[in-house]
Protein backbone atom coordinates (compact mmCIF):
# COMPACT_ATOMS: atom_id res chain seq x y z
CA UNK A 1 59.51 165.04 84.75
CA UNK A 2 55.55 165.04 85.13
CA UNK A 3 54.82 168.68 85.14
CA UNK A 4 51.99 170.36 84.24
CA UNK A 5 51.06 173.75 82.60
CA UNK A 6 48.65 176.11 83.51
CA UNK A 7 47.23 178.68 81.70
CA UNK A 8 48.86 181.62 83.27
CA UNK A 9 52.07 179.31 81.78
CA UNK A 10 53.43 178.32 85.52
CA UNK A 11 54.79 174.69 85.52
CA UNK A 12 55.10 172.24 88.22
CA UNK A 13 54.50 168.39 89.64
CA UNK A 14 50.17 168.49 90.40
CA UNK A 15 51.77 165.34 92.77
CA UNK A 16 53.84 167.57 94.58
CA UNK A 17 51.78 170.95 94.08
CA UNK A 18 52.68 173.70 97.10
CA UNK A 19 50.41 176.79 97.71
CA UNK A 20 52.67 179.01 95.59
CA UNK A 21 51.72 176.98 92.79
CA UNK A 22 48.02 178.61 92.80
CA UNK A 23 46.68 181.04 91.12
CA UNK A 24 42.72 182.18 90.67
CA UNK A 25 43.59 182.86 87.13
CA UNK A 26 44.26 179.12 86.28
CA UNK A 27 41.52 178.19 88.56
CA UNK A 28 38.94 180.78 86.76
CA UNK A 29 39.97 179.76 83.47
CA UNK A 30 39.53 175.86 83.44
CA UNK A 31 36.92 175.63 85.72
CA UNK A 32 34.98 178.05 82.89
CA UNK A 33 36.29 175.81 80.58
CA UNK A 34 35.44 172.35 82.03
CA UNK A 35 31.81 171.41 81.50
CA UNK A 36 29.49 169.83 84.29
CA UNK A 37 28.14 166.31 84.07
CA UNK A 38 30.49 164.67 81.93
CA UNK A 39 29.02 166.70 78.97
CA UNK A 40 25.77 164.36 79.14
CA UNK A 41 23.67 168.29 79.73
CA UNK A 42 21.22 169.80 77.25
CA UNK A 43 23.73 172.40 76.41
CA UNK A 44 27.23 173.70 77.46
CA UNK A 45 27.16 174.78 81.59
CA UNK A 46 30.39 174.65 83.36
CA UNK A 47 32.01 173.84 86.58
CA UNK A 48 32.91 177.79 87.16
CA UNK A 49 29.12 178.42 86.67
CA UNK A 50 28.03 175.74 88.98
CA UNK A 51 30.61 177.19 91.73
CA UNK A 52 29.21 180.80 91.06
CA UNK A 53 26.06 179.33 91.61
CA UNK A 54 27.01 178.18 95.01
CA UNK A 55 28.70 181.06 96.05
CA UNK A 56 25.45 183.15 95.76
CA UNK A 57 22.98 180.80 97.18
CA UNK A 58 25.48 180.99 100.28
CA UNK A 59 25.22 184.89 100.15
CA UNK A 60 21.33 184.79 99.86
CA UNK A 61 21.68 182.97 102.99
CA UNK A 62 23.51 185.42 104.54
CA UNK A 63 26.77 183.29 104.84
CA UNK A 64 30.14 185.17 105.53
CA UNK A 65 32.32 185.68 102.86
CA UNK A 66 34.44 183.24 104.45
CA UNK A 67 31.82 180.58 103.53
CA UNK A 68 31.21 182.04 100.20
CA UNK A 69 34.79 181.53 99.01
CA UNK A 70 34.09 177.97 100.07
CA UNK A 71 31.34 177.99 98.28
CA UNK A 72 33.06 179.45 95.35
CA UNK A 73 36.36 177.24 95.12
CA UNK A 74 34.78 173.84 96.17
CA UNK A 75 35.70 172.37 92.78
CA UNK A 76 38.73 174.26 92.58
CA UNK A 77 41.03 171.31 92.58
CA UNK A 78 39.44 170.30 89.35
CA UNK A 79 40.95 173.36 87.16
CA UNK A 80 44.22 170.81 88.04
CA UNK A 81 42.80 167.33 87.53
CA UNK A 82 39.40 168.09 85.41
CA UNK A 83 36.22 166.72 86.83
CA UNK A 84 35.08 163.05 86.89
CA UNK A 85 31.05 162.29 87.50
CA UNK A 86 29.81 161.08 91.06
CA UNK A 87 28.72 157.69 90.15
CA UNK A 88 32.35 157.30 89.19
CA UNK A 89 34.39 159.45 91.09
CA UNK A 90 33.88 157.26 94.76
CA UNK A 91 34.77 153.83 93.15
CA UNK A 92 38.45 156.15 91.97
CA UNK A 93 39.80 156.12 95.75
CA UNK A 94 43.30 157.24 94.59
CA UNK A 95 41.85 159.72 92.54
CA UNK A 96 39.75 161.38 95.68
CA UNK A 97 43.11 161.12 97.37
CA UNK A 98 44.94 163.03 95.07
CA UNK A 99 41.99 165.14 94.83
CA UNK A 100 42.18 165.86 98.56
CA UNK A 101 45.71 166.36 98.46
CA UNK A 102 45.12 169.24 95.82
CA UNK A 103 41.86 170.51 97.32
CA UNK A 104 44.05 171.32 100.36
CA UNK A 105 46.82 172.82 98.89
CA UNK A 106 44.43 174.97 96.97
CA UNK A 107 42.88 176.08 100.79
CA UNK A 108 45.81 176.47 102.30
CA UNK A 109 46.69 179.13 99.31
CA UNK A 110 43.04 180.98 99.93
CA UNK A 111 43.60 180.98 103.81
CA UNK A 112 40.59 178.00 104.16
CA UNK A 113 42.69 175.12 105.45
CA UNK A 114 41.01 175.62 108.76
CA UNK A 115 37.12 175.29 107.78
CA UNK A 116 35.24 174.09 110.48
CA UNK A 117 33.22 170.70 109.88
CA UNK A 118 30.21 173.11 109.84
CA UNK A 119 31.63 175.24 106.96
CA UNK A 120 32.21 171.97 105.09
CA UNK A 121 28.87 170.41 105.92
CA UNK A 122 27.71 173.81 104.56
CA UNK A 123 29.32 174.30 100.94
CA UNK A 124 28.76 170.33 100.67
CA UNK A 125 24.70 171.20 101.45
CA UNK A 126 24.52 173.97 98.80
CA UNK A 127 26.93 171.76 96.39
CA UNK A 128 24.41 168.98 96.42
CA UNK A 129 20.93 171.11 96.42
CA UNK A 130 22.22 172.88 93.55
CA UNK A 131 22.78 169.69 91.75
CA UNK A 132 19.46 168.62 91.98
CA UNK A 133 18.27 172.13 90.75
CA UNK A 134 20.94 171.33 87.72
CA UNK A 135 19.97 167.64 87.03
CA UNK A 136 16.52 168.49 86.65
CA UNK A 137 17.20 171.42 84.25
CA UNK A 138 20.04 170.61 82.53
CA UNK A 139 19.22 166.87 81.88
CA UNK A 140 16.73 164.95 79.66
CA UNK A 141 14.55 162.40 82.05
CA UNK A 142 15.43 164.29 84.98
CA UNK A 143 12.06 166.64 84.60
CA UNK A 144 10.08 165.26 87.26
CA UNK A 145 13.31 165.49 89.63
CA UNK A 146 12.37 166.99 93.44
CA UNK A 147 14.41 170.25 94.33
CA UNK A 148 14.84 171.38 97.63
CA UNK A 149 14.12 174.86 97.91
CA UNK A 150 16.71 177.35 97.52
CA UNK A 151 17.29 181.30 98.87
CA UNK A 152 18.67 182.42 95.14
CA UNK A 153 17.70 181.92 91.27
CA UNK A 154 20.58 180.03 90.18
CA UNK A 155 21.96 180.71 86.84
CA UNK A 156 21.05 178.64 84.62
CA UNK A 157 21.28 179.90 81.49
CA UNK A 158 23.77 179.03 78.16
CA UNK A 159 26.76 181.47 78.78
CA UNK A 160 30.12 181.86 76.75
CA UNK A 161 33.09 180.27 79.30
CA UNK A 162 34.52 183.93 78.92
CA UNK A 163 31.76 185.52 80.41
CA UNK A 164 32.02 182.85 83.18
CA UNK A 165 35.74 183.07 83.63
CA UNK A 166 35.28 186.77 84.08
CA UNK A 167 32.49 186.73 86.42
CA UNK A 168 33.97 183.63 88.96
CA UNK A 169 37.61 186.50 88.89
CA UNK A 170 35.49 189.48 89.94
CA UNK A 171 32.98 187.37 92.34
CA UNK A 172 36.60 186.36 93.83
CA UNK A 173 37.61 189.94 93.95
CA UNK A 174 34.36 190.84 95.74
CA UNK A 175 35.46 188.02 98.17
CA UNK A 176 38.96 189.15 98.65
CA UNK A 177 41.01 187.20 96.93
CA UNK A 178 42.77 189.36 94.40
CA UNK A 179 44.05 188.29 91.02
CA UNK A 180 48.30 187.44 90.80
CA UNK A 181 50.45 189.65 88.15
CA UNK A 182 51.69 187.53 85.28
């Protein structure tokens, strides 16, 4: 059987993953576990930190929480199937399908399975702007790097993936999606 387990201890098939199956404790907890970049940064930043990161630049825009959540859980298929880098990732078509497959199951869950292609066009704006704020931090060479200008002060700094898990629950909480019992 090809099950997997999360950490809230919940098994099941990631290839034949149904809404039930999600929780924003196993989501928290990898993505503030999984580290951006492949691990090539200057120090330890994770996925969970990148997506908080998002979620408030779409806030100092004024987004709805609606688009903040998207914001928020735009990697959240990759608490499942861990994170490959860009350069890689589009050569991996059955990856990105699986990915998809996931990604939706994960909306569907969080009540986002309708997002307009606006709302995508938007977290996949503040994804990418973000990422140029994070290559030319986080990574040597990348110094002289051009970054579009942002509404927030991204978060930048080293941070323990505890703190991170904690902060990416309650910044869920504050969007309405409320933690599962165990």
């Amino acid at each position: 059987m090809n099950t997997m387990t999360t950490y809230s201890g919940r098994k099941f098939d990631p290839m034949q993953m149904t809404p039930g199956d999600v929780y924003i404790e196993d989501i928290a907890h990898a993505l503030s576990l999984l580290c951006r970049g492949g691990g090539q940064l200057s120090y330890f930043y994770s996925v969970g930190q990148h997506s908080l990161n998002c979620a408030a630049e779409a806030k100092a825009r004024g987004w709805s929480k609606r688009q903040q959540l998207a914001c928020l859980l735009h990697d959240a298929s990759e608490g499942y199937i861990s994170d490959i880098i860009r350069p890689v990732k589009i050569y991996l078509t059955n990856y990105l399908e699986i990915e998809s497959k996931i990604m939706g199951t994960i909306l569907t869950h969080f009540g986002l399975d309708d997002l307009t292609e606006e709302e995508n066009r938007r977290w996949k704006q503040i994804d990418d702007e973000i990422l140029e704020l994070e290559l030319k931090t986080l990574l040597h060479g990348e110094e002289n790097r051009a970054v579009p200008p942002l509404f927030s002060v991204p978060d930048l700094a080293e941070h323990t993936p505890g703190e991170i898990e904690v902060r990416f629950l309650q910044e869920a909480e504050r969007l309405g999606v409320h933690g599962s019992d165990r």
